[in-house]
N, C-alpha and C. Protein backbone atom coordinates (compact mmCIF):
# COMPACT_ATOMS: atom_id res chain seq x y z
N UNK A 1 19.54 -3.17 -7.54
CA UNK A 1 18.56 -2.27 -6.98
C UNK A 1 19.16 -1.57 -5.78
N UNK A 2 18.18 -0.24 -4.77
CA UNK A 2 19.42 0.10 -4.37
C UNK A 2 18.95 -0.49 -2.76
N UNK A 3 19.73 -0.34 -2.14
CA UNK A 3 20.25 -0.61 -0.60
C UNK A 3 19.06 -0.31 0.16
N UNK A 4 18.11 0.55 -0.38
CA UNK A 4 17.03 1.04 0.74
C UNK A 4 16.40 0.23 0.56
N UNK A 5 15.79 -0.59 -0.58
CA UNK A 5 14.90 -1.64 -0.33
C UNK A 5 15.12 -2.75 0.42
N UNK A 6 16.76 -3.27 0.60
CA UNK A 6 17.04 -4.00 1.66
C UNK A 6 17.25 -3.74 2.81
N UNK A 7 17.56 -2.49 2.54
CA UNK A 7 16.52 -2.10 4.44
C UNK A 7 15.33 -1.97 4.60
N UNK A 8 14.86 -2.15 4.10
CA UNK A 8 12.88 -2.16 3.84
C UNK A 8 12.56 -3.37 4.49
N UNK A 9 13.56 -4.36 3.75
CA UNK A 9 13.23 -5.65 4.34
C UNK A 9 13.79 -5.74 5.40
N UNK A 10 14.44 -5.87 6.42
CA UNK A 10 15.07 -5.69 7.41
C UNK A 10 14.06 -4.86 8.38
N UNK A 11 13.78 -4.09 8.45
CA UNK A 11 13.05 -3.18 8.94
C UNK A 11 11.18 -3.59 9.18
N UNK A 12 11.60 -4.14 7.90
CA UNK A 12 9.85 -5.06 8.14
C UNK A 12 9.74 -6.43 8.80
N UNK A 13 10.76 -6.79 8.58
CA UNK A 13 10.67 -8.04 9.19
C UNK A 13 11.41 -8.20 10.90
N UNK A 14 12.17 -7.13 11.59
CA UNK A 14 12.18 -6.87 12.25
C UNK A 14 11.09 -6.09 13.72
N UNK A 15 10.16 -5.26 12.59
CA UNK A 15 8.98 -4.78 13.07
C UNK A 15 8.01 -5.92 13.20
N UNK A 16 7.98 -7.10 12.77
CA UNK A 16 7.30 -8.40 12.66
C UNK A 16 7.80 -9.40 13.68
N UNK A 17 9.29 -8.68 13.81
CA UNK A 17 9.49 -9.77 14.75
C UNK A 17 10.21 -11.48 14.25
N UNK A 18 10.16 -10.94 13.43
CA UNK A 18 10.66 -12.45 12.37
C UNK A 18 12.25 -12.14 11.43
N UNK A 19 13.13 -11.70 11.69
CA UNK A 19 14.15 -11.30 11.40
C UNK A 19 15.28 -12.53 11.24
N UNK A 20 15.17 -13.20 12.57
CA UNK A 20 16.34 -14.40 12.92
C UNK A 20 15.69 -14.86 12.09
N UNK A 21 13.98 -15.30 12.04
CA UNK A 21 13.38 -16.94 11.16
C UNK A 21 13.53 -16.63 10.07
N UNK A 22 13.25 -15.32 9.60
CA UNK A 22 13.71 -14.80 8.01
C UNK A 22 15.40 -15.66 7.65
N UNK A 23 16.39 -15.28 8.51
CA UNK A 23 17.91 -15.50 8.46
C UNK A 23 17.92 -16.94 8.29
N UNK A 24 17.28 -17.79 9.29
CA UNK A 24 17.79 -18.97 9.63
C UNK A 24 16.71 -20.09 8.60
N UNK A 25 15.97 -19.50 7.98
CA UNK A 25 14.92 -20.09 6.60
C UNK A 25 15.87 -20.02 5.57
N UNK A 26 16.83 -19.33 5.00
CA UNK A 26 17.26 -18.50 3.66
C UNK A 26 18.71 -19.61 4.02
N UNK A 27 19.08 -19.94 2.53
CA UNK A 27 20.09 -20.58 2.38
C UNK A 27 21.85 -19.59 2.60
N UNK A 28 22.54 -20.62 3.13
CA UNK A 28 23.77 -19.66 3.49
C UNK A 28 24.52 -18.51 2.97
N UNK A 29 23.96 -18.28 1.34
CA UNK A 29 24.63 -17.85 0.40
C UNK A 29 23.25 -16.19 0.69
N UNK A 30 22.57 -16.66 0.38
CA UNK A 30 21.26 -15.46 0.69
C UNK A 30 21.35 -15.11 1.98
N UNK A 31 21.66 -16.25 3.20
CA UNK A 31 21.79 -15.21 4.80
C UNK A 31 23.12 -14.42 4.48
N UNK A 32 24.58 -14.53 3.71
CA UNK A 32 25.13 -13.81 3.96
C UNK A 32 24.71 -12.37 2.95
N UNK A 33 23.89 -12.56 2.10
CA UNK A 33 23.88 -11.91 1.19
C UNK A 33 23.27 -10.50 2.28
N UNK A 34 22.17 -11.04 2.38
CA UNK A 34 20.85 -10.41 3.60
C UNK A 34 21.38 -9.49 4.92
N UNK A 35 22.26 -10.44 5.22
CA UNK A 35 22.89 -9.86 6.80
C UNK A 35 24.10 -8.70 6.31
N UNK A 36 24.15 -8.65 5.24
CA UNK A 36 25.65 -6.95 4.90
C UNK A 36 24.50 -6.26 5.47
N UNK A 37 25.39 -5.05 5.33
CA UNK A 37 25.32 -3.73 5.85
C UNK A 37 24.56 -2.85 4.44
N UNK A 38 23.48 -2.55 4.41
CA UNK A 38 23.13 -1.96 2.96
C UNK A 38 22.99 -0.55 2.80
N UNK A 39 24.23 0.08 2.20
CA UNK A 39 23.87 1.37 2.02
C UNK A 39 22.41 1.86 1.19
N UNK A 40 21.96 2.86 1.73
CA UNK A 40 20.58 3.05 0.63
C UNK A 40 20.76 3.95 -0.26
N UNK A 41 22.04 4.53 -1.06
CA UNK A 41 21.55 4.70 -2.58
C UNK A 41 22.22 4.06 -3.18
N UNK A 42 23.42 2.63 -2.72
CA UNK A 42 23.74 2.23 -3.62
C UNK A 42 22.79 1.07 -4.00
N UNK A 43 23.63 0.39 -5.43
CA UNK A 43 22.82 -0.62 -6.05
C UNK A 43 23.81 -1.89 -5.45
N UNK A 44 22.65 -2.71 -5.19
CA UNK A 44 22.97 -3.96 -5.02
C UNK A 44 22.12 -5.11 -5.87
N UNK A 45 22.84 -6.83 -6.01
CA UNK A 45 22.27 -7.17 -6.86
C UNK A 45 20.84 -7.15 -6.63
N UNK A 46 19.59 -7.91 -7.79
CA UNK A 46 18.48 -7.51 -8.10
C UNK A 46 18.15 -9.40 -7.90
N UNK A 47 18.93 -10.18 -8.82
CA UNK A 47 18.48 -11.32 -8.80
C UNK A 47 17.94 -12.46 -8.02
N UNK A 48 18.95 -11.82 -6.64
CA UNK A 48 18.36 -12.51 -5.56
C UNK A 48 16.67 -12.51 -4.96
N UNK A 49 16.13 -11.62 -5.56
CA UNK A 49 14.91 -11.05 -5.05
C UNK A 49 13.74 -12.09 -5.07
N UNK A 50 13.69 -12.69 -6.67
CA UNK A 50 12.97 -14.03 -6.42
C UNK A 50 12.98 -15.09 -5.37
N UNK A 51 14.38 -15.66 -5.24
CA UNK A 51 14.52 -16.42 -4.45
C UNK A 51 14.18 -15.55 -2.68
N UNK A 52 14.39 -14.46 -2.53
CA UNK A 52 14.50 -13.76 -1.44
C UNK A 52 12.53 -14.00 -0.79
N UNK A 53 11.97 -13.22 -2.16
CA UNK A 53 10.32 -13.20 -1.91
C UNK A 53 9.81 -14.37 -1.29
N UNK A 54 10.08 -15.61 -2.38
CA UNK A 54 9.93 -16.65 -1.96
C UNK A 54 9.89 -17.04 -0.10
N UNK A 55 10.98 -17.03 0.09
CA UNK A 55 11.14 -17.56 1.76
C UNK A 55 10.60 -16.18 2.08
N UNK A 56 10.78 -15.34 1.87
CA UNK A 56 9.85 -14.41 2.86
C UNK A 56 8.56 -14.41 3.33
N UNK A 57 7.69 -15.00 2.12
CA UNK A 57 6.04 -15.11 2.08
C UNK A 57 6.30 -16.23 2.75
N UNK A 58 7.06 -17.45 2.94
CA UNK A 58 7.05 -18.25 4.00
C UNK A 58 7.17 -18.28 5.18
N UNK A 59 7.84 -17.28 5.81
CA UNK A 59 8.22 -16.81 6.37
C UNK A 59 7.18 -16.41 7.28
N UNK A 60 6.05 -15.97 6.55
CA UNK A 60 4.98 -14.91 6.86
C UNK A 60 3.87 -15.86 6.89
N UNK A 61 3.96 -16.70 6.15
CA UNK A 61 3.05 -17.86 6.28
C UNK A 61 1.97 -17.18 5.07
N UNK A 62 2.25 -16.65 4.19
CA UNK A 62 1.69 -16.53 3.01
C UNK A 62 1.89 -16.61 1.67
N UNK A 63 0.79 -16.35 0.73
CA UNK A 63 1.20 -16.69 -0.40
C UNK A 63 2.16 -15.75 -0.80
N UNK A 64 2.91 -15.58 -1.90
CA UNK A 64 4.01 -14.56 -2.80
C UNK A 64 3.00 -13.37 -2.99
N UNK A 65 1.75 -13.65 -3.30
CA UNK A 65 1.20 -12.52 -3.48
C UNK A 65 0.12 -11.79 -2.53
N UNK A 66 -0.29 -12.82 -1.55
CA UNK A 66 -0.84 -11.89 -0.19
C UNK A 66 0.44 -11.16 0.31
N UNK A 67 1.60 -11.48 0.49
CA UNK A 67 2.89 -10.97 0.47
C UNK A 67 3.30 -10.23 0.10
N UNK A 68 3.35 -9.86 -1.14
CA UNK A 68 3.55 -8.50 -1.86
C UNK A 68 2.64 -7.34 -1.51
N UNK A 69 1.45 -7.99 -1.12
CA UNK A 69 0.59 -7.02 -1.11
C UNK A 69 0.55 -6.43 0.69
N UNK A 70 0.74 -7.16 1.33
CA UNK A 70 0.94 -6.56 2.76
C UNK A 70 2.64 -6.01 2.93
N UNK A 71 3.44 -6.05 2.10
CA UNK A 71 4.41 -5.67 2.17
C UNK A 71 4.83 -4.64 1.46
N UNK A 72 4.04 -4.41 -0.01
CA UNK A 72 4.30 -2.87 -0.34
C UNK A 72 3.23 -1.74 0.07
N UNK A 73 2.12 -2.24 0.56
CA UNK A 73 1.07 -1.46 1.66
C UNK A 73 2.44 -1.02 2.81
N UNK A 74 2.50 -1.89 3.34
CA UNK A 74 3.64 -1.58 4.81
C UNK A 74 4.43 -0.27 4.17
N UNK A 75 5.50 -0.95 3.08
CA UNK A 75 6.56 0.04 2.64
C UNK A 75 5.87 1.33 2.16
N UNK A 76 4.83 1.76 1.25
CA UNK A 76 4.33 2.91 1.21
C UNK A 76 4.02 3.48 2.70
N UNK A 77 3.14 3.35 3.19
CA UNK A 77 2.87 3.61 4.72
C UNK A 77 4.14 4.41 5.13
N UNK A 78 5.12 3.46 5.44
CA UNK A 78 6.86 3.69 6.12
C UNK A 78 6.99 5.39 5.18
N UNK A 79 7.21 4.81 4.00
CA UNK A 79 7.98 6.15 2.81
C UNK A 79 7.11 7.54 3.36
N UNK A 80 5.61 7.55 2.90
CA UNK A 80 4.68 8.37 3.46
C UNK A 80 4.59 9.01 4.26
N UNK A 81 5.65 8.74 5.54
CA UNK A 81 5.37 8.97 7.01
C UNK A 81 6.56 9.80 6.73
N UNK A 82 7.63 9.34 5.77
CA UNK A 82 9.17 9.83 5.50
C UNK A 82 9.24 10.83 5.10
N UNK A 83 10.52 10.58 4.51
CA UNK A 83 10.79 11.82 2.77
C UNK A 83 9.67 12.08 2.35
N UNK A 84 9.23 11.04 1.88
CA UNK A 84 8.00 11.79 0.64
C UNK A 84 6.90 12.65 1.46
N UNK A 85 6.66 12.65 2.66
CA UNK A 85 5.32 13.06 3.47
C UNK A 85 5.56 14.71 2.79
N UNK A 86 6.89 15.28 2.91
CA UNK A 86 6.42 16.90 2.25
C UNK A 86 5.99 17.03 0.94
N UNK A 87 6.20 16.32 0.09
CA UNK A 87 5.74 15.98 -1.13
C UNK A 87 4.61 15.75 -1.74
N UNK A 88 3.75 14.71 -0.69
CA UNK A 88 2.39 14.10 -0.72
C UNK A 88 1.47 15.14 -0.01
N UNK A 89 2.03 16.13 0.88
CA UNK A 89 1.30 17.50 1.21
C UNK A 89 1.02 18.43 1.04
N UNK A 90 2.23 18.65 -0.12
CA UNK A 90 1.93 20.21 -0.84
C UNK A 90 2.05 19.96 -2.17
N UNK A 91 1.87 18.54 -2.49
CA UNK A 91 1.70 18.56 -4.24
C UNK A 91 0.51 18.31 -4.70
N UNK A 92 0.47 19.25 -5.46
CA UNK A 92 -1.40 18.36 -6.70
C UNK A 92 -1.23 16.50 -6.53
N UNK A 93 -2.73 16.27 -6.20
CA UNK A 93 -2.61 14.56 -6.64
C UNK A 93 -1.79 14.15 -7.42
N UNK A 94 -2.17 14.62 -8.72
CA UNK A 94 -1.97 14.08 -10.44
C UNK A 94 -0.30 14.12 -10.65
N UNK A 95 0.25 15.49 -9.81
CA UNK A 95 1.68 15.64 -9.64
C UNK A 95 2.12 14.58 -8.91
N UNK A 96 1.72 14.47 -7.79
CA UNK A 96 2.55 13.05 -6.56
C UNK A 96 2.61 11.82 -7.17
N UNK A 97 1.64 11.52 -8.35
CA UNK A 97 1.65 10.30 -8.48
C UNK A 97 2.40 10.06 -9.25
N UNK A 98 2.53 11.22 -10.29
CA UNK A 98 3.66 10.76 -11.72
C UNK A 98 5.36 11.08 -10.90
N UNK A 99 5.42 11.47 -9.71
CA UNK A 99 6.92 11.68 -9.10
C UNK A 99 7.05 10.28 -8.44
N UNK A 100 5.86 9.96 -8.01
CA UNK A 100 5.95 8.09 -6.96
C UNK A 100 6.34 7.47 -8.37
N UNK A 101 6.15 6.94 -9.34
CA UNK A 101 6.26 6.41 -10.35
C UNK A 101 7.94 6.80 -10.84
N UNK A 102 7.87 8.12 -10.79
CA UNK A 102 9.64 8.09 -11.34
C UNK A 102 10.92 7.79 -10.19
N UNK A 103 10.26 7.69 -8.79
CA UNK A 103 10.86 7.18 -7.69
C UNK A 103 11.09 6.04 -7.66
N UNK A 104 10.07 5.40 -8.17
CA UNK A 104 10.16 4.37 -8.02
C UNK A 104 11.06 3.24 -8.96
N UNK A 105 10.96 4.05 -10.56
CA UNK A 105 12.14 3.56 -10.88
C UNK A 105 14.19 3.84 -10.57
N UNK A 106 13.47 4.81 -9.73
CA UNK A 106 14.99 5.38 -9.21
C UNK A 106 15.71 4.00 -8.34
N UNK A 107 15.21 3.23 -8.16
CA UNK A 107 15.91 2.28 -7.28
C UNK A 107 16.12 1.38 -7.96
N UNK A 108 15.96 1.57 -8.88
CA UNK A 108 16.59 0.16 -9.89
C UNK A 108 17.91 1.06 -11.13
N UNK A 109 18.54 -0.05 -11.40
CA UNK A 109 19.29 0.90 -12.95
C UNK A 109 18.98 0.20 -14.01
N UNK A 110 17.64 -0.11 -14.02
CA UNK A 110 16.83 -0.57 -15.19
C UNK A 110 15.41 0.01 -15.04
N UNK A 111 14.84 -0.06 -16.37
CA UNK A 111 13.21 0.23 -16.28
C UNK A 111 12.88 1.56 -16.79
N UNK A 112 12.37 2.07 -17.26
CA UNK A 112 11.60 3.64 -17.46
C UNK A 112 10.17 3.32 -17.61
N UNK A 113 9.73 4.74 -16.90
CA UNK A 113 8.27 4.62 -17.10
C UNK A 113 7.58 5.09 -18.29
N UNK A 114 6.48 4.91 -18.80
CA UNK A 114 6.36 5.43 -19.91
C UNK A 114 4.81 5.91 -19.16
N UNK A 115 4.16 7.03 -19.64
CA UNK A 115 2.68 7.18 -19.26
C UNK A 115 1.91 6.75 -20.22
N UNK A 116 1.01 6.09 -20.28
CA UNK A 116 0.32 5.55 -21.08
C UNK A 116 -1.26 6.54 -21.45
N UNK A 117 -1.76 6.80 -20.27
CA UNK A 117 -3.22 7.37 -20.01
C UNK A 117 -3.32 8.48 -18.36
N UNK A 118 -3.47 8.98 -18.77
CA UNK A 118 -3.81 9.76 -17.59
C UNK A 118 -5.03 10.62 -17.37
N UNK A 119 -5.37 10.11 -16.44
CA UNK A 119 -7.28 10.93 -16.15
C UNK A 119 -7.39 11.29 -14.39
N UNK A 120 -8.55 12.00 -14.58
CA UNK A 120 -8.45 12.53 -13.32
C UNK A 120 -8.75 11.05 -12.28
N UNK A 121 -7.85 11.29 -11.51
CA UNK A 121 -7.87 10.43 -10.35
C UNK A 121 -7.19 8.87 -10.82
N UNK A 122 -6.57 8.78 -11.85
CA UNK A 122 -5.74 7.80 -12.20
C UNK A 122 -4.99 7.96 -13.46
N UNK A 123 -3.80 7.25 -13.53
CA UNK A 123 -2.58 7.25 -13.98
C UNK A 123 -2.54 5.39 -14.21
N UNK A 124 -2.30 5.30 -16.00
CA UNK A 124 -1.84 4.38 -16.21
C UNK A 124 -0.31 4.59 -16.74
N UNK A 125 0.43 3.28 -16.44
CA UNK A 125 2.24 3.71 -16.33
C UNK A 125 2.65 2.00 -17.04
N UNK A 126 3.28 2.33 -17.95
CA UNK A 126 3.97 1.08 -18.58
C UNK A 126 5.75 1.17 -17.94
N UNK A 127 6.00 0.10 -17.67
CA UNK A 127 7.81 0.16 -17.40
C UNK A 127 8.14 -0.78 -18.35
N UNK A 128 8.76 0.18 -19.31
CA UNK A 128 9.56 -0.85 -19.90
C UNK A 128 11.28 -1.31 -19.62
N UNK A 129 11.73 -2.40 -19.77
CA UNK A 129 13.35 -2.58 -19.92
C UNK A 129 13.40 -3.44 -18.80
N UNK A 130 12.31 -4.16 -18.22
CA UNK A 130 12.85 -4.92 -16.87
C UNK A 130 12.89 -6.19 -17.19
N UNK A 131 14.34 -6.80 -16.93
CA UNK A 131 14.51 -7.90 -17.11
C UNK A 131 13.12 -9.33 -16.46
């Protein structure tokens, strides 16, 4: 996946304040993994991510999935404010959402989206190919 999402993490967990306890929770092989330098369009591995989530929601003192969920709230928020903010301002809804969706597989080199249904004010999206 690529490099920006591990600065995502870095960046969030720094804004939290929990960066070292993130480091010093995670086994030696994952702190060195964690602590490189991550370019953001390259790809780096993907597999670690389970094990990564894991101590993170601990980290946070939550479950994996109150976790996910205050953490890709956060990361949209961050993106929103970013790059995408000219995008999300001068595009049709129905347009922004099917470009967030193909962005979003841009950070992986697996997955395509497929559209399944689309109606006003929502978008259903199948990904297929993810391990």
């Amino acid at each position: 996946m690529k490099g920006l999402l591990y600065q995502g993490t870095r960046t969030f967990f720094e804004a939290e304040g929990k960066w070292d306890v993130l480091l010093d929770a995670l086994s030696p092989e994952l702190r060195a993994f964690l602590s490189q330098r991550f370019l953001a369009g390259a790809f780096y591995e993907a597999l670690v991510v389970p094990d990564l989530i894991k101590v993170e929601a601990e980290v946070c003192g939550k479950t994996v999935a109150a976790y996910l969920k205050q953490r890709t709230e956060w990361q949209a928020k961050q993106d929103l404010r970013g790059v995408y903010r000219v995008v999300v301002r001068f595009a049709p809804p129905d347009m922004t959402v099917s470009r967030v969706v193909m962005v979003m597989t841009q950070m992986f080199n697996f997955g395509a989206p497929i559209i399944v249904a689309r109606g006003k004010g929502h978008l259903d999206v199948d990904i297929g190919g993810i391990p």
